[in-house]
C-alpha atoms as a PDB file:
ATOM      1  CA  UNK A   1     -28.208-254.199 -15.633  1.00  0.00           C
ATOM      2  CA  UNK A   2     -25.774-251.970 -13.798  1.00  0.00           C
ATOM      3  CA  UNK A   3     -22.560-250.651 -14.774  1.00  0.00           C
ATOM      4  CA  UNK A   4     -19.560-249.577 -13.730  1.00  0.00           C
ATOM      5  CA  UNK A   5     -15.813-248.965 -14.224  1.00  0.00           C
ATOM      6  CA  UNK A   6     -13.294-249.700 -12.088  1.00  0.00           C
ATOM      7  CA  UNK A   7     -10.077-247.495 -12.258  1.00  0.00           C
ATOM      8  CA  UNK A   8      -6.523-248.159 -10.414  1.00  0.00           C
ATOM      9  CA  UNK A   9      -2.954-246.398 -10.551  1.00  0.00           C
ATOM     10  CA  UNK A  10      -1.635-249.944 -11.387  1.00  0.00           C
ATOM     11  CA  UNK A  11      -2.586-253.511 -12.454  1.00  0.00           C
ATOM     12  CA  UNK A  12      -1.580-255.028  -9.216  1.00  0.00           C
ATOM     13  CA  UNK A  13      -4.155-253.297  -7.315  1.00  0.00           C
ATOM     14  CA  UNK A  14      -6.661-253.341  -9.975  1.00  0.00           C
ATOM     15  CA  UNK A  15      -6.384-257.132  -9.510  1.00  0.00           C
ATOM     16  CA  UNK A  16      -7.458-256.755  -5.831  1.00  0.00           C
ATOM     17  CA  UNK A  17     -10.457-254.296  -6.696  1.00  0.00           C
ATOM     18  CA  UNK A  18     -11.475-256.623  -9.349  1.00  0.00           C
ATOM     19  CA  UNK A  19     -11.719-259.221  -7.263  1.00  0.00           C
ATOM     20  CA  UNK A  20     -13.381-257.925  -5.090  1.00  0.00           C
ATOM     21  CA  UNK A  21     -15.976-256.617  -7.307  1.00  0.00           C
ATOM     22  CA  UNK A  22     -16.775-260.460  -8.736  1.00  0.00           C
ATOM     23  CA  UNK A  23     -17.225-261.687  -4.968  1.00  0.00           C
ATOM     24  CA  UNK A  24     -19.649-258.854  -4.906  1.00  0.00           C
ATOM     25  CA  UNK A  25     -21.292-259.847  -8.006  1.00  0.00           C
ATOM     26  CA  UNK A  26     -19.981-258.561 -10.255  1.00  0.00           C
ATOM     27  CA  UNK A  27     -18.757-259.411 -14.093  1.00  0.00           C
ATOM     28  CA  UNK A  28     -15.531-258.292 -15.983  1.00  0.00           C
ATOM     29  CA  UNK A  29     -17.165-256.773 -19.639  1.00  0.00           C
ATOM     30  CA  UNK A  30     -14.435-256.675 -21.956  1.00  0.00           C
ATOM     31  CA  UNK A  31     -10.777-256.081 -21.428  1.00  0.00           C
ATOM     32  CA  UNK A  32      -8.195-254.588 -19.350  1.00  0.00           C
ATOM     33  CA  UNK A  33      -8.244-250.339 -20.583  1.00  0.00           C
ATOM     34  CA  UNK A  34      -4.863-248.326 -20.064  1.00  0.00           C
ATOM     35  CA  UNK A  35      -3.515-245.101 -20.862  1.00  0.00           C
ATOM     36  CA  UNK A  36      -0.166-244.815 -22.709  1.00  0.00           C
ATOM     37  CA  UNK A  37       2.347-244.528 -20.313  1.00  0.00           C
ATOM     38  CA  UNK A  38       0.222-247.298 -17.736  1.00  0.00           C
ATOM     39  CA  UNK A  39      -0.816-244.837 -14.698  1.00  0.00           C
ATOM     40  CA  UNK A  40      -3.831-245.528 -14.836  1.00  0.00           C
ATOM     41  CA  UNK A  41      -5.799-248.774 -15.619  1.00  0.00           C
ATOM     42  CA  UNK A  42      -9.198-249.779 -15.550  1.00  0.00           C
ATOM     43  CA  UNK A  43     -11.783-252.457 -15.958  1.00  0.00           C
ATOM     44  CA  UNK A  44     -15.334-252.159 -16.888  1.00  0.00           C
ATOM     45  CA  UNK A  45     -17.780-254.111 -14.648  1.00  0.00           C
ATOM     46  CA  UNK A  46     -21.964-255.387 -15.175  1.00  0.00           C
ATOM     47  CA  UNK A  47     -23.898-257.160 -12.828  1.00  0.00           C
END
């Protein structure tokens, strides 16, 4: 199994890298992760 997170400065493009990501392969583990004031958001990622 490989891991890996994907990180983005907002949810919009996270979306994008996501998706790109499951075409690839891979598969969303868990939630959406976000610091307090939402710069920065991320998704961890298995395949």
């Amino acid at each position: 199994m490989k891991y890996k997170i994907i990180t983005a400065a907002n949810v919009g493009t996270l979306e994008q890298l996501v998706n790109q990501a499951i075409a690839e392969g891979w598969k969303p583990q868990g939630g959406v992760s976000a610091d307090g004031s939402f710069r920065m958001v991320c998704q961890a990622m298995v395949s």
